[in-house]
N, C-alpha and C. Protein backbone atom coordinates (compact mmCIF):
# COMPACT_ATOMS: atom_id res chain seq x y z
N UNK A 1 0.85 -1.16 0.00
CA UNK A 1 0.00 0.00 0.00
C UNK A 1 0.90 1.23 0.00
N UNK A 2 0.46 2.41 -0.38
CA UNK A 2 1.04 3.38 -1.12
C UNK A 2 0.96 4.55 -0.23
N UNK A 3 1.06 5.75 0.70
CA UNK A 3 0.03 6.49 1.07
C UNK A 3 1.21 7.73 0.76
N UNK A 4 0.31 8.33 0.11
CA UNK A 4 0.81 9.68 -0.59
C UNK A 4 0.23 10.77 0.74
N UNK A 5 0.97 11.61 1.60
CA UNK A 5 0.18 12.87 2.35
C UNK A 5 1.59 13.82 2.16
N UNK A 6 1.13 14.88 2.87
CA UNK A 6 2.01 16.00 2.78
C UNK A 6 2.34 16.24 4.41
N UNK A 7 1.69 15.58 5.32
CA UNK A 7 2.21 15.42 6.67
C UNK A 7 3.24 14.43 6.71
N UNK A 8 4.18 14.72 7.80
CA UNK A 8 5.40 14.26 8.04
C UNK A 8 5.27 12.74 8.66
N UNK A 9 5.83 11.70 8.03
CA UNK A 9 5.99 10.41 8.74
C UNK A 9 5.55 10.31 10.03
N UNK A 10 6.22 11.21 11.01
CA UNK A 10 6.20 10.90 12.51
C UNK A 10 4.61 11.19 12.71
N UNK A 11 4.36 12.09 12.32
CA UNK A 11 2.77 12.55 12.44
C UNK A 11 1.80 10.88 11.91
N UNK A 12 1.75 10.40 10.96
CA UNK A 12 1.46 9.65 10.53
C UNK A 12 0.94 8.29 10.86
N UNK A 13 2.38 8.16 11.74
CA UNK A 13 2.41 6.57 12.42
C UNK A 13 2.59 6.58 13.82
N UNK A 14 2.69 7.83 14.44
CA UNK A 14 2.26 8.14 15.67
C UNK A 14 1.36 7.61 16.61
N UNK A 15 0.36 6.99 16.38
CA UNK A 15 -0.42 6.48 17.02
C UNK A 15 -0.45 4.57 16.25
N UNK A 16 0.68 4.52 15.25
CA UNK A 16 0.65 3.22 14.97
C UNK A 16 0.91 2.07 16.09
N UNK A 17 0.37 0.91 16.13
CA UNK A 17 0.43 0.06 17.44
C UNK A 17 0.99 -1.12 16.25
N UNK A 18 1.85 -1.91 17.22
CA UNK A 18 2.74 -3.39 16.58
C UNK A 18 1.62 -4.28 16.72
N UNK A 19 1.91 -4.98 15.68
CA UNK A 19 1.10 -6.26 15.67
C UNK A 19 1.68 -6.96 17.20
N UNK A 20 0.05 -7.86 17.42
CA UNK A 20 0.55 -8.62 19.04
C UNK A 20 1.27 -10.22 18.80
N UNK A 21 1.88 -10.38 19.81
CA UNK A 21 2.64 -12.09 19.21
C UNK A 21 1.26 -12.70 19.11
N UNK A 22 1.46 -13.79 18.10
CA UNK A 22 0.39 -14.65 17.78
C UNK A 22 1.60 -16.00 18.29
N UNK A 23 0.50 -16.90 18.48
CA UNK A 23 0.74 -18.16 18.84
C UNK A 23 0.06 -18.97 17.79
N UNK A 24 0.83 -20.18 17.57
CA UNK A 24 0.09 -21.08 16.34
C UNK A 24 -0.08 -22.34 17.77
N UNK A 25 -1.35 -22.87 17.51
CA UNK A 25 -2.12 -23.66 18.86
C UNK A 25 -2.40 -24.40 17.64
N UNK A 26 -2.31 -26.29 18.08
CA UNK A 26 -2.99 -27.41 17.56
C UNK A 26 -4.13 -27.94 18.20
N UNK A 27 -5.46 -27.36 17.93
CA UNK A 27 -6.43 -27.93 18.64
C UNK A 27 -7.80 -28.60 17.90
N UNK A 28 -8.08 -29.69 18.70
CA UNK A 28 -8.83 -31.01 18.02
C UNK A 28 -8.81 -31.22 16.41
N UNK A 29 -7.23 -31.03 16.25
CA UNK A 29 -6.81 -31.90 14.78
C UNK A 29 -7.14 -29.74 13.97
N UNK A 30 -7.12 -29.06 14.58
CA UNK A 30 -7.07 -27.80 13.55
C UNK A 30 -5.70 -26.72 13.99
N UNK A 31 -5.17 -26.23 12.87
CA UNK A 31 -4.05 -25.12 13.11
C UNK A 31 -4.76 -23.95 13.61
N UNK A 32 -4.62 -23.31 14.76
CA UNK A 32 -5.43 -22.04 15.14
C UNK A 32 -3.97 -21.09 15.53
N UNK A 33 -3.88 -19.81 14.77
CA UNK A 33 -3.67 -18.60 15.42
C UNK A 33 -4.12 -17.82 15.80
N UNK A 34 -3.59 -17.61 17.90
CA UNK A 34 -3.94 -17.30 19.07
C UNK A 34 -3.35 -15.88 19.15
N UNK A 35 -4.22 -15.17 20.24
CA UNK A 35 -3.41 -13.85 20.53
C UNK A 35 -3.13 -14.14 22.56
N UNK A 36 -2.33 -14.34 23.11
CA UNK A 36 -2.49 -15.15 24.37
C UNK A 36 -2.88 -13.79 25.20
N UNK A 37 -3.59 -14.16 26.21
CA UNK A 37 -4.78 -13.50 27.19
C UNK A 37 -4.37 -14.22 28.46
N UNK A 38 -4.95 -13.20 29.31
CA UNK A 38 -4.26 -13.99 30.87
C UNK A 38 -5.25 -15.02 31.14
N UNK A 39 -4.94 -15.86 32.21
CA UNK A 39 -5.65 -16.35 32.62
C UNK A 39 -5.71 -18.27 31.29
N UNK A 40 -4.50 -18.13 31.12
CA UNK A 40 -4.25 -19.21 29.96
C UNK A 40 -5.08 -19.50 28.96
N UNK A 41 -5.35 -18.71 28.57
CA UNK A 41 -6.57 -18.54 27.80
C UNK A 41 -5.98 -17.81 26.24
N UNK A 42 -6.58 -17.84 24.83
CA UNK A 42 -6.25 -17.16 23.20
C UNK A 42 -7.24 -16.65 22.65
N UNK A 43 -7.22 -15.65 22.50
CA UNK A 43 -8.14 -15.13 21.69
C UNK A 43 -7.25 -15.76 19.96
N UNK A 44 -8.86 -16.65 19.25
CA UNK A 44 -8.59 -16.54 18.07
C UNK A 44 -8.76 -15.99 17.54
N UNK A 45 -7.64 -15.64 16.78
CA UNK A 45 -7.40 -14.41 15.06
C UNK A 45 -7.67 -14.89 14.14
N UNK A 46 -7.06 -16.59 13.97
CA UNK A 46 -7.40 -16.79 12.23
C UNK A 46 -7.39 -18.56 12.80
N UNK A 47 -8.13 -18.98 11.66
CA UNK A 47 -8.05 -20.69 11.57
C UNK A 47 -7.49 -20.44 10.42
N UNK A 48 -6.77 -21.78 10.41
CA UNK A 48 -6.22 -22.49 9.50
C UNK A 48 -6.66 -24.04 9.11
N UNK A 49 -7.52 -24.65 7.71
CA UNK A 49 -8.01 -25.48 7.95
C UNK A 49 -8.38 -25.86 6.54
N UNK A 50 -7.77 -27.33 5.79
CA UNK A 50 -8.67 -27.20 4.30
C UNK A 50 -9.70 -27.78 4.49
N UNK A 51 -10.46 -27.95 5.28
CA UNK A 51 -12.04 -28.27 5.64
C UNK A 51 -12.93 -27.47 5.83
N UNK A 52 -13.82 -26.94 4.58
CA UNK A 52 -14.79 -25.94 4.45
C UNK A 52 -15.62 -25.84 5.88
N UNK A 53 -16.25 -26.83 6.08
CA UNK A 53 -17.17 -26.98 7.33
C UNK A 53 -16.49 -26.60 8.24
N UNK A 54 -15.26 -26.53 8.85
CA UNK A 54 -14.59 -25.80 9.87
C UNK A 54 -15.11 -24.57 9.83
N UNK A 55 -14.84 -23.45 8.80
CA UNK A 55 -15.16 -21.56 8.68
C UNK A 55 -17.03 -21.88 8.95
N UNK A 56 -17.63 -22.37 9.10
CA UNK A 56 -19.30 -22.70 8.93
C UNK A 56 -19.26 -22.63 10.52
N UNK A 57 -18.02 -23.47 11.47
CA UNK A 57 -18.80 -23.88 13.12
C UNK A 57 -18.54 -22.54 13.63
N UNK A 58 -19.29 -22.40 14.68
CA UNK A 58 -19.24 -20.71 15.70
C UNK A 58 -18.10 -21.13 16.69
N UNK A 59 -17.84 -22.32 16.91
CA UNK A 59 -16.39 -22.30 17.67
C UNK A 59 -15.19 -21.78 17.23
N UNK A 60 -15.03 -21.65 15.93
CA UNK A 60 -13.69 -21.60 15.40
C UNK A 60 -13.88 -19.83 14.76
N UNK A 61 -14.60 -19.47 15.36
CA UNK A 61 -14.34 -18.00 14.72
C UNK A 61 -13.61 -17.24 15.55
N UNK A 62 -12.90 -16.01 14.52
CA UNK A 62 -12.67 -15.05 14.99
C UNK A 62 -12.91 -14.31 16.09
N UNK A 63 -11.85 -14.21 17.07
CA UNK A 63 -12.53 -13.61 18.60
C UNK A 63 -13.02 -14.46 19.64
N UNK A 64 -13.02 -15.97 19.44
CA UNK A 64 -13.61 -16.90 20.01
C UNK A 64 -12.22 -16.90 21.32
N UNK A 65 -12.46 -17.31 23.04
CA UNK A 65 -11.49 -17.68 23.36
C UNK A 65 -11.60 -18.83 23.45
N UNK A 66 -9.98 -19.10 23.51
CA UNK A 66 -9.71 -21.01 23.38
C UNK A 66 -8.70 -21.31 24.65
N UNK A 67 -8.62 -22.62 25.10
CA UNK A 67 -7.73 -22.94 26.04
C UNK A 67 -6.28 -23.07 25.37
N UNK A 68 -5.01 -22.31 26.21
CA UNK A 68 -4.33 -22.69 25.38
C UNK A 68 -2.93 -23.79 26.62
N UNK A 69 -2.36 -24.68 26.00
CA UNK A 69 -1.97 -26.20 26.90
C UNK A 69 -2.94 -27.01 26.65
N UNK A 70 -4.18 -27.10 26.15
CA UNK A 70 -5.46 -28.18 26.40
C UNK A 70 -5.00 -28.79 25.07
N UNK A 71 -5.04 -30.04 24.93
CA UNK A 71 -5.40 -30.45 22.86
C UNK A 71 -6.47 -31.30 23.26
């Protein structure tokens, strides 16, 4: 992505925030990347999965928390 302004860099990305560590978690046979939360606990960001019916269940979505140590 491209971004053309006439304000100065620092101005720009000033309020930019780093991506958070993700964790890649193996749970009941699916690749899930986690964002880890206290309390041992992941918020999921993304599945990973070539099984259509996986993106279809409400467990595996986005934002869902998951245990993380459990398989």
């Amino acid at each position: 992505m491209i971004l053309w302004t006439v304000m100065p860099i620092e101005l720009v990305l000033e309020n930019a925030q780093t991506a958070p560590a993700l964790l890649e978690v193996q749970q009941e046979g699916r690749l899930l990347l986690v964002e880890p939360q206290p309390g041992g606990q992941g918020k999921l960001v993304r599945l990973i999965s070539s099984d259509p019916s996986d993106y279809l269940n409400p467990s595996w979505q986005p934002g869902t928390l998951v245990q993380l140590g459990v398989h």
